[in-house]
Every structure is written in C-alpha cells, then in structure tokens.
PDB file of N, CA and C in Angstrom:
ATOM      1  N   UNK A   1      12.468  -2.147  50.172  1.00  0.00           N
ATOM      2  CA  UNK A   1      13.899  -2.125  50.357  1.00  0.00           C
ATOM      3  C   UNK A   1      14.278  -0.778  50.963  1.00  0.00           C
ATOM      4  N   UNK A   2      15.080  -0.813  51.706  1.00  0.00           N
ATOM      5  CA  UNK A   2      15.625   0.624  52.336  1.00  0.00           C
ATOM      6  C   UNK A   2      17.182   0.513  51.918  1.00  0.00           C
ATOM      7  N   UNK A   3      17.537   1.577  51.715  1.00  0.00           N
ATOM      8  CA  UNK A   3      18.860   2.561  51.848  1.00  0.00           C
ATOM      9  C   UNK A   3      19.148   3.869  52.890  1.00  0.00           C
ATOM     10  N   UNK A   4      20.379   3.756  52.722  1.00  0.00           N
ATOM     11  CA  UNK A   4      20.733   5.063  53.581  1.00  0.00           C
ATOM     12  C   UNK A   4      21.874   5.675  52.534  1.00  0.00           C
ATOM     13  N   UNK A   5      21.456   7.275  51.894  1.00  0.00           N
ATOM     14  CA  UNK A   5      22.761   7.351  50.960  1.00  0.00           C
ATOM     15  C   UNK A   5      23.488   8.869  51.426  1.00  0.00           C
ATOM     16  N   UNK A   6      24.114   8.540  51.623  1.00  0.00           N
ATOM     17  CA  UNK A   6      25.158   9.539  51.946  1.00  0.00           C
ATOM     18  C   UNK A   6      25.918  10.373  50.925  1.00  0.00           C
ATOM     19  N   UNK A   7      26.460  12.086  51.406  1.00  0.00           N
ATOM     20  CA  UNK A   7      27.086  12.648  50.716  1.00  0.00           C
ATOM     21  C   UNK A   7      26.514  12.987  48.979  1.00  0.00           C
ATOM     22  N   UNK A   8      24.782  13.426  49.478  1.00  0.00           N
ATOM     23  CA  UNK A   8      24.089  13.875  48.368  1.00  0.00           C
ATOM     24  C   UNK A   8      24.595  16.178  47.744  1.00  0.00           C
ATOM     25  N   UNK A   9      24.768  15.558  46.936  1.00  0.00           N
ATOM     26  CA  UNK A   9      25.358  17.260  46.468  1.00  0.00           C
ATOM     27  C   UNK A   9      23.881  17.909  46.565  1.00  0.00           C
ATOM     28  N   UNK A  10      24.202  19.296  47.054  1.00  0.00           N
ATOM     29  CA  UNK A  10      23.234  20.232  47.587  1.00  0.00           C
ATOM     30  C   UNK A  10      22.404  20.460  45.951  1.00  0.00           C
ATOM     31  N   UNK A  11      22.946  20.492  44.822  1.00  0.00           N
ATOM     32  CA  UNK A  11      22.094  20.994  44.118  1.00  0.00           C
ATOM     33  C   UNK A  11      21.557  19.471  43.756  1.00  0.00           C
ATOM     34  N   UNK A  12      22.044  18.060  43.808  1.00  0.00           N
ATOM     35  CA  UNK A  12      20.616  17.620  43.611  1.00  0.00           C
ATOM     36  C   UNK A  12      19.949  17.361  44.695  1.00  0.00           C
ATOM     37  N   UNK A  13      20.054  17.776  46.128  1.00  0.00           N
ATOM     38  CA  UNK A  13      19.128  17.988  47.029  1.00  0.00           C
ATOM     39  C   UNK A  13      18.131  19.191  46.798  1.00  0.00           C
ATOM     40  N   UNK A  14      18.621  19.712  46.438  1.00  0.00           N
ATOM     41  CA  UNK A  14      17.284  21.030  46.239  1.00  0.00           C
ATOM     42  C   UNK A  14      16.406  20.728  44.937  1.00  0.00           C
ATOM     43  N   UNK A  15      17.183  20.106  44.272  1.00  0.00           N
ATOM     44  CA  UNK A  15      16.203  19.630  42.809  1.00  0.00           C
ATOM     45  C   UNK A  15      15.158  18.438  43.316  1.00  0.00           C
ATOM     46  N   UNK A  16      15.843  17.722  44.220  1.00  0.00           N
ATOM     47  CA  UNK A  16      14.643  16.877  44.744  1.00  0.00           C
ATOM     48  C   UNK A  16      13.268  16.991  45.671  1.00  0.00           C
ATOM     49  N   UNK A  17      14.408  18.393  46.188  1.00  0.00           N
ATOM     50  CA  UNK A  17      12.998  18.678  47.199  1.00  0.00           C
ATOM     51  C   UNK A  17      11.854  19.344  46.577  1.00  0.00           C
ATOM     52  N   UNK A  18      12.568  20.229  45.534  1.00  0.00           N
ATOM     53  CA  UNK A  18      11.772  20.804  44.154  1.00  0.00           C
ATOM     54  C   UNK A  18      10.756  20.517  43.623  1.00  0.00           C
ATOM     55  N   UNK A  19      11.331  19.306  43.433  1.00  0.00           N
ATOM     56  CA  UNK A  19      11.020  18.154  42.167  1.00  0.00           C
ATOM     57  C   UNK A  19       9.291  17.806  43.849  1.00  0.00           C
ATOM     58  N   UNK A  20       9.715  17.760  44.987  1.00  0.00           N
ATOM     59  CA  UNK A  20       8.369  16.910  45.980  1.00  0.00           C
ATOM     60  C   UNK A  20       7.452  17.763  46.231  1.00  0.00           C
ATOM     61  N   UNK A  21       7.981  19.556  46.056  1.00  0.00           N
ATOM     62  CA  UNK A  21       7.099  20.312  46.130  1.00  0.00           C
ATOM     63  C   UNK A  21       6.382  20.409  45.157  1.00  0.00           C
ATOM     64  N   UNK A  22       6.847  20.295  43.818  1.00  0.00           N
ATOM     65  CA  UNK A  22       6.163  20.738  42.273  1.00  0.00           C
ATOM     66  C   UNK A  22       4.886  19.633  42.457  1.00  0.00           C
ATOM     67  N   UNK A  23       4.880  18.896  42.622  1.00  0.00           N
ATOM     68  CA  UNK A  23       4.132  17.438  42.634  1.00  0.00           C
ATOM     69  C   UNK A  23       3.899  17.106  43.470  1.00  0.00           C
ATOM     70  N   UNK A  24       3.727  17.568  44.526  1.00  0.00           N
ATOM     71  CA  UNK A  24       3.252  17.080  45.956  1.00  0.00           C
ATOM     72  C   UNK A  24       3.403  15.902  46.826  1.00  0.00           C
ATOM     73  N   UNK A  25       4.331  15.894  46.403  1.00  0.00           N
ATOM     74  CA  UNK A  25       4.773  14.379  46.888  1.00  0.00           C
ATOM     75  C   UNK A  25       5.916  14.654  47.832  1.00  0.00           C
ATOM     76  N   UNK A  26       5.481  13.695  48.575  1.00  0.00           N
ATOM     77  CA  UNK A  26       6.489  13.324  49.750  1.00  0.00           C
ATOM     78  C   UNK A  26       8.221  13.322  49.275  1.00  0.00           C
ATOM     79  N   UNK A  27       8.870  13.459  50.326  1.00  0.00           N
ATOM     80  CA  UNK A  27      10.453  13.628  49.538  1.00  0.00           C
ATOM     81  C   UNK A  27      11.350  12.397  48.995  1.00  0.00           C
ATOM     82  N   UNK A  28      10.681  11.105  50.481  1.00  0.00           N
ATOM     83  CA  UNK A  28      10.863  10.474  49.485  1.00  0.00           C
ATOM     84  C   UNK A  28      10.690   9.912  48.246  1.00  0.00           C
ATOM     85  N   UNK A  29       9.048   9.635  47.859  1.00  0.00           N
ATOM     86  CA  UNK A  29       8.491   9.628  46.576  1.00  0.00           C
ATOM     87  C   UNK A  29       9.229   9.888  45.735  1.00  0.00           C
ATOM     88  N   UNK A  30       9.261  11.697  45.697  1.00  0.00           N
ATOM     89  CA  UNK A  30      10.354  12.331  44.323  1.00  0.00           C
ATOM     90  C   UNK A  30      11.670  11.116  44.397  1.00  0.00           C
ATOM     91  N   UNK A  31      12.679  11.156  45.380  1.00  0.00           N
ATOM     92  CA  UNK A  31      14.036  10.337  45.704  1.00  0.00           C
ATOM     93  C   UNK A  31      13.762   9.410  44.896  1.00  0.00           C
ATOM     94  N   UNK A  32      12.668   8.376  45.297  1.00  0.00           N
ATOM     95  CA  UNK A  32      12.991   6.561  44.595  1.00  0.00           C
ATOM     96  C   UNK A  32      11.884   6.896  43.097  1.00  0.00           C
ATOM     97  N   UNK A  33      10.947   7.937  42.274  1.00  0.00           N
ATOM     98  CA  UNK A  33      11.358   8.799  41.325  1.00  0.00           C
ATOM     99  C   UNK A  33      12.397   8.893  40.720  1.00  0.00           C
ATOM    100  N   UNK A  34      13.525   9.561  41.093  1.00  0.00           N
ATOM    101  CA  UNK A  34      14.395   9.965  40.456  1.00  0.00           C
ATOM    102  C   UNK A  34      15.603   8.764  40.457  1.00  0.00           C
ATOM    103  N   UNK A  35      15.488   8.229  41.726  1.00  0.00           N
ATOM    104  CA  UNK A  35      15.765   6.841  41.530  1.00  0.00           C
ATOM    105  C   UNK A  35      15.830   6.222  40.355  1.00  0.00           C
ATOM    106  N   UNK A  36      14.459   6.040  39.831  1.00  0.00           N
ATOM    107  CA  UNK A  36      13.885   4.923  39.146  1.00  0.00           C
ATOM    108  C   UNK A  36      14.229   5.201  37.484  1.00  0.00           C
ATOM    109  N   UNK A  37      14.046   6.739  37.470  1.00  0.00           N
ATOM    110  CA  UNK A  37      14.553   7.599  36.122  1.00  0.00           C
ATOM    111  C   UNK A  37      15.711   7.132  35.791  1.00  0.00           C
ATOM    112  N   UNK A  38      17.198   7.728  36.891  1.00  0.00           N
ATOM    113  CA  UNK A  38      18.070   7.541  36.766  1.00  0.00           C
ATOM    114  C   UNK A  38      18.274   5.939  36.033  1.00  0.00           C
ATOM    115  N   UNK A  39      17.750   4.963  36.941  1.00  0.00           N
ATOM    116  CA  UNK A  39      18.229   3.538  36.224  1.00  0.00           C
ATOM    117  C   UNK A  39      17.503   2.923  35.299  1.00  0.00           C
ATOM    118  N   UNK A  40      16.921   3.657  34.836  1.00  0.00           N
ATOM    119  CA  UNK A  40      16.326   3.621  33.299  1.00  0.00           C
ATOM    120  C   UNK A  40      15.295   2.697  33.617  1.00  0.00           C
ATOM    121  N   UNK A  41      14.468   2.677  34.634  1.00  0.00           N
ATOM    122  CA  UNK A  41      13.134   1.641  34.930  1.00  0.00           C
ATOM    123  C   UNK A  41      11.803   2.540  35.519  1.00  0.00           C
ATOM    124  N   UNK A  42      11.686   3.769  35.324  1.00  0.00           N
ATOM    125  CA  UNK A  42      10.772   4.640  35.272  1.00  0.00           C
ATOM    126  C   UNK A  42       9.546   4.174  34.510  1.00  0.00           C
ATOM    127  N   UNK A  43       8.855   3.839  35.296  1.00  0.00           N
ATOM    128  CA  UNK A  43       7.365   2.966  35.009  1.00  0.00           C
ATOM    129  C   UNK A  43       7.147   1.586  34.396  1.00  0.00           C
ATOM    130  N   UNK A  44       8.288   1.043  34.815  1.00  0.00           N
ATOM    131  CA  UNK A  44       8.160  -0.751  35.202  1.00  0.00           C
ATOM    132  C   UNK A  44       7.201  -0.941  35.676  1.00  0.00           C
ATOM    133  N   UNK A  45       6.373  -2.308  35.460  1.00  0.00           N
ATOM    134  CA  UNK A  45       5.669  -2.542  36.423  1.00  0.00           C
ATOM    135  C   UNK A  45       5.984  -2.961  38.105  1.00  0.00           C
ATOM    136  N   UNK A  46       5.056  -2.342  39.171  1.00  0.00           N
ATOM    137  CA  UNK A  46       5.642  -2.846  40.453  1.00  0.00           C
ATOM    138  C   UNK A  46       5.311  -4.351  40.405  1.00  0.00           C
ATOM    139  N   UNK A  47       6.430  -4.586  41.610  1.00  0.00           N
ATOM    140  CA  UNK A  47       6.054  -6.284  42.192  1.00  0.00           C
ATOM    141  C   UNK A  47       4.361  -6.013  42.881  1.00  0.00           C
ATOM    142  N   UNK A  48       4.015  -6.790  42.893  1.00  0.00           N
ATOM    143  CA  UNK A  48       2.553  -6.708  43.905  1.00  0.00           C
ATOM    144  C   UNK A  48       2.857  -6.869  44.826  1.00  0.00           C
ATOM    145  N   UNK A  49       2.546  -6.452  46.638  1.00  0.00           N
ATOM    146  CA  UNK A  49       2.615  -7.134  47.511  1.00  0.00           C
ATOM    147  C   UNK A  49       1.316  -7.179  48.234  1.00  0.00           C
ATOM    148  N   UNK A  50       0.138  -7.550  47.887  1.00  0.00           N
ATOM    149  CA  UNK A  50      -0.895  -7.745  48.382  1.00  0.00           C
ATOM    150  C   UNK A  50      -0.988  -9.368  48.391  1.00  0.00           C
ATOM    151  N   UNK A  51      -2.306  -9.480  49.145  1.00  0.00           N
ATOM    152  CA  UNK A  51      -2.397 -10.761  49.189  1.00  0.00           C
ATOM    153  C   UNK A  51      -3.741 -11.458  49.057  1.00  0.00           C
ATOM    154  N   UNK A  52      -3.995 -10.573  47.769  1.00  0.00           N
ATOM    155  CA  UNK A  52      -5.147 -10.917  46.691  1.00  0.00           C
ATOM    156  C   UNK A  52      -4.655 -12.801  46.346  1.00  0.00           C
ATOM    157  N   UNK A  53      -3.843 -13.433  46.225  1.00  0.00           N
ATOM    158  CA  UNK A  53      -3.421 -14.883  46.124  1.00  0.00           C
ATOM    159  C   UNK A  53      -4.411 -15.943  47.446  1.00  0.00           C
ATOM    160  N   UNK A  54      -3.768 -14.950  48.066  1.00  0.00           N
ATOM    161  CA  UNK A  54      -4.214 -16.105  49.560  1.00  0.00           C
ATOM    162  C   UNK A  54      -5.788 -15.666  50.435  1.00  0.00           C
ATOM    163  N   UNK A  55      -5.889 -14.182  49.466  1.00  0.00           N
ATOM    164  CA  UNK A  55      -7.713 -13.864  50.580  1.00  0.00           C
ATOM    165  C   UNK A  55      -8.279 -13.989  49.556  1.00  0.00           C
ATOM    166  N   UNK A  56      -8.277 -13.571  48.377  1.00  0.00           N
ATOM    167  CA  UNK A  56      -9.035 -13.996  47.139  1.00  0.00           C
ATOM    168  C   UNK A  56      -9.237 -11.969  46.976  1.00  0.00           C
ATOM    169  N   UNK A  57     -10.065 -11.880  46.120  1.00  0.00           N
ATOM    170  CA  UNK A  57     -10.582 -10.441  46.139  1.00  0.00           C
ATOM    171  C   UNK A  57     -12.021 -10.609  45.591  1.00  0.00           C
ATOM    172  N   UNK A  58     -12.543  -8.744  45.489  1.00  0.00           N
ATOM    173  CA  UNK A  58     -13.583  -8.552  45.143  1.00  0.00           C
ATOM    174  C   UNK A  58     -14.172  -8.740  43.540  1.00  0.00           C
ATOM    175  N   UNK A  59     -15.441  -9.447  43.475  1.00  0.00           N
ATOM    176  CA  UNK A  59     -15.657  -9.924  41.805  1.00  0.00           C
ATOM    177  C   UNK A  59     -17.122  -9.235  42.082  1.00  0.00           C
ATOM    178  N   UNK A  60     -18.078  -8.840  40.902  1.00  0.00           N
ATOM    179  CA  UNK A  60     -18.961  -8.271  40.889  1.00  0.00           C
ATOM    180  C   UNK A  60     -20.043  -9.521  40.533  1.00  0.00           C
ATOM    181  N   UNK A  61     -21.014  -9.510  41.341  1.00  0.00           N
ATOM    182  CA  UNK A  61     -21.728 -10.245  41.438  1.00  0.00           C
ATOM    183  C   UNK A  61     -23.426 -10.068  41.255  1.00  0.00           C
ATOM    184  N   UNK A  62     -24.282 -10.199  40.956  1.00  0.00           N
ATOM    185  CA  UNK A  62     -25.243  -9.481  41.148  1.00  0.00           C
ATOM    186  C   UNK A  62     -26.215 -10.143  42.438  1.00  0.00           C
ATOM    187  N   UNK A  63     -26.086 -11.281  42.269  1.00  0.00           N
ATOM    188  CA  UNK A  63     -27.035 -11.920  43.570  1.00  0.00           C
ATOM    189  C   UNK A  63     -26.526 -11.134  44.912  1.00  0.00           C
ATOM    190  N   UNK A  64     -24.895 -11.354  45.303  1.00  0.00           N
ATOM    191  CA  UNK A  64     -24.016 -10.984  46.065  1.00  0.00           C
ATOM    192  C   UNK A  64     -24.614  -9.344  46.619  1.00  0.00           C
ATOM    193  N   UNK A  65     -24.613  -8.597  45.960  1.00  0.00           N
ATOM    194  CA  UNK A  65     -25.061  -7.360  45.116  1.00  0.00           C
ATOM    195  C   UNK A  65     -26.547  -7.172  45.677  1.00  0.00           C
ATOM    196  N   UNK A  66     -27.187  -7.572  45.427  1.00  0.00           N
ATOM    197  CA  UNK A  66     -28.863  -7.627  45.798  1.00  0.00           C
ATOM    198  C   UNK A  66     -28.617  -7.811  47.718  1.00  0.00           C
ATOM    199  N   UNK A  67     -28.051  -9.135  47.801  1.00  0.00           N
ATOM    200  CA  UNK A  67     -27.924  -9.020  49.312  1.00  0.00           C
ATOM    201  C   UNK A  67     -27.160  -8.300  50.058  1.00  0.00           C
ATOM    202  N   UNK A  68     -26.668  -7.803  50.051  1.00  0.00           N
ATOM    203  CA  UNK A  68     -25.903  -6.438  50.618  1.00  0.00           C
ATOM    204  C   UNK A  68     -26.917  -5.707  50.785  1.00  0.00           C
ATOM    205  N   UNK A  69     -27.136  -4.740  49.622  1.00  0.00           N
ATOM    206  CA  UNK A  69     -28.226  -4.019  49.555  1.00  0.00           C
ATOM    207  C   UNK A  69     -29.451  -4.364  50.508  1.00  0.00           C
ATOM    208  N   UNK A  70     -29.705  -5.600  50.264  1.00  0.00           N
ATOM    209  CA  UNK A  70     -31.274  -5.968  51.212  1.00  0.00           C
ATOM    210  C   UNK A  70     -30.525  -5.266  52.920  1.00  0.00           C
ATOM    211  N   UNK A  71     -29.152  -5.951  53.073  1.00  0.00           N
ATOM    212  CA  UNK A  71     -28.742  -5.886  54.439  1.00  0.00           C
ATOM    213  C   UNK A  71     -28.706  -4.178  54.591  1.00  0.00           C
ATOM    214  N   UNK A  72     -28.642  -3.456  53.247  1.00  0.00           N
ATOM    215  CA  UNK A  72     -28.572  -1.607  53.710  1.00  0.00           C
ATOM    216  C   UNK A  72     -30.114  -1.179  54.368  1.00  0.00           C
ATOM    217  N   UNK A  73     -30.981  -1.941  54.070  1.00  0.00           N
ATOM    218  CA  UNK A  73     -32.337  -1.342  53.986  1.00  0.00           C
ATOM    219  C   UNK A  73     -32.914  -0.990  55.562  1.00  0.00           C
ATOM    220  N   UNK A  74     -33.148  -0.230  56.089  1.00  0.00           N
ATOM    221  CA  UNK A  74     -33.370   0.029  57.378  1.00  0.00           C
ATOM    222  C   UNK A  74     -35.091  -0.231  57.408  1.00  0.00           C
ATOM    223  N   UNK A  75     -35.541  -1.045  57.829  1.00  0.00           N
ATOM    224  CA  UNK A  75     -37.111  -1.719  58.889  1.00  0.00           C
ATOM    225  C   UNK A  75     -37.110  -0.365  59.718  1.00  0.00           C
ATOM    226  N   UNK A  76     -38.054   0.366  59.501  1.00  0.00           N
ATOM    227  CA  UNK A  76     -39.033   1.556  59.868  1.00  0.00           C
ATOM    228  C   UNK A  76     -39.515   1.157  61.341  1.00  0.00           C
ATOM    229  N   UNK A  77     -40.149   0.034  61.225  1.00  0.00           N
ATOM    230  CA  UNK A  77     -40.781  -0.458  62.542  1.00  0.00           C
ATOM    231  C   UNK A  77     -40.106  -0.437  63.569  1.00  0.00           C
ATOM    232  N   UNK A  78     -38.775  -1.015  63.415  1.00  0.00           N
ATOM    233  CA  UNK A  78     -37.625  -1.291  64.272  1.00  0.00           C
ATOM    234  C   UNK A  78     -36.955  -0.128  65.086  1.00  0.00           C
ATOM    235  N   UNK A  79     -37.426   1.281  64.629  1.00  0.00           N
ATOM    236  CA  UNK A  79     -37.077   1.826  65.368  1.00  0.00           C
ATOM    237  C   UNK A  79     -38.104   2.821  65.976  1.00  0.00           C
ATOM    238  N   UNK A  80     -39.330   2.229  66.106  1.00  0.00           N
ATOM    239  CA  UNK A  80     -39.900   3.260  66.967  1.00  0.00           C
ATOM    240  C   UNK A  80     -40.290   2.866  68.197  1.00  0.00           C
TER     241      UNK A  80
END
C-alpha cells in the first residue's frame, strides 16, 4: 500500500530519521515502524505475498539431496 503524508512536524521528522539511523534502516522502514507502533499492531503477523501456494516450495528430502550432490561432483577425466 502506498501513501503520501503531508505536513509532518519537524520534530517527528528528525525522530524518524533518528529512529533509521539508530537501526539502520531505511527511512522508510523506521516511518511504516512507527506507523505500525502508533496503531497499536507492532508485530502482527504480515500478510504473505509469495507464491509458495501456486510454485509449491522447498521440503528436505534425502534422495532429492543425494542427487544434487551427485550433479556437484566434478569427473576429473572431463577436463583434461
């Protein structure tokens, strides 16, 4: 979601930029941060937007696992 907010008071602009230097974070980061504080949802869980649903994802396998590996193995012969 985007916003555009206008007519931010200088001291909580400097507390935010503060707030991106202390923590290294980007300015906006700190912003939708302090955002999130303010409306009392400071570590909600996020929505997901991946699309682990429709490609599937990674499961640990061991056969899977073995063949990979075989495919890392570099044939000596092959390169001389």
């Amino acid at each position: 979601m985007q916003y555009t907010i206008r007519g931010i008071p200088e001291t909580v602009d400097n507390a935010i930029r503060e707030r991106a230097r202390a923590s290294g974070k980007s300015l906006n980061e700190a912003a939708v941060e302090a955002l999130a504080e303010g409306a009392g949802v400071a570590g909600a869980p996020r929505k997901r937007r991946d699309l682990a649903d429709i490609a599937g994802t990674w499961k640990a396998d061991k056969v899977v696992e073995a063949a990979l590996a075989e495919q890392d193995r570099v044939d000596e012969d092959l390169w001389r």
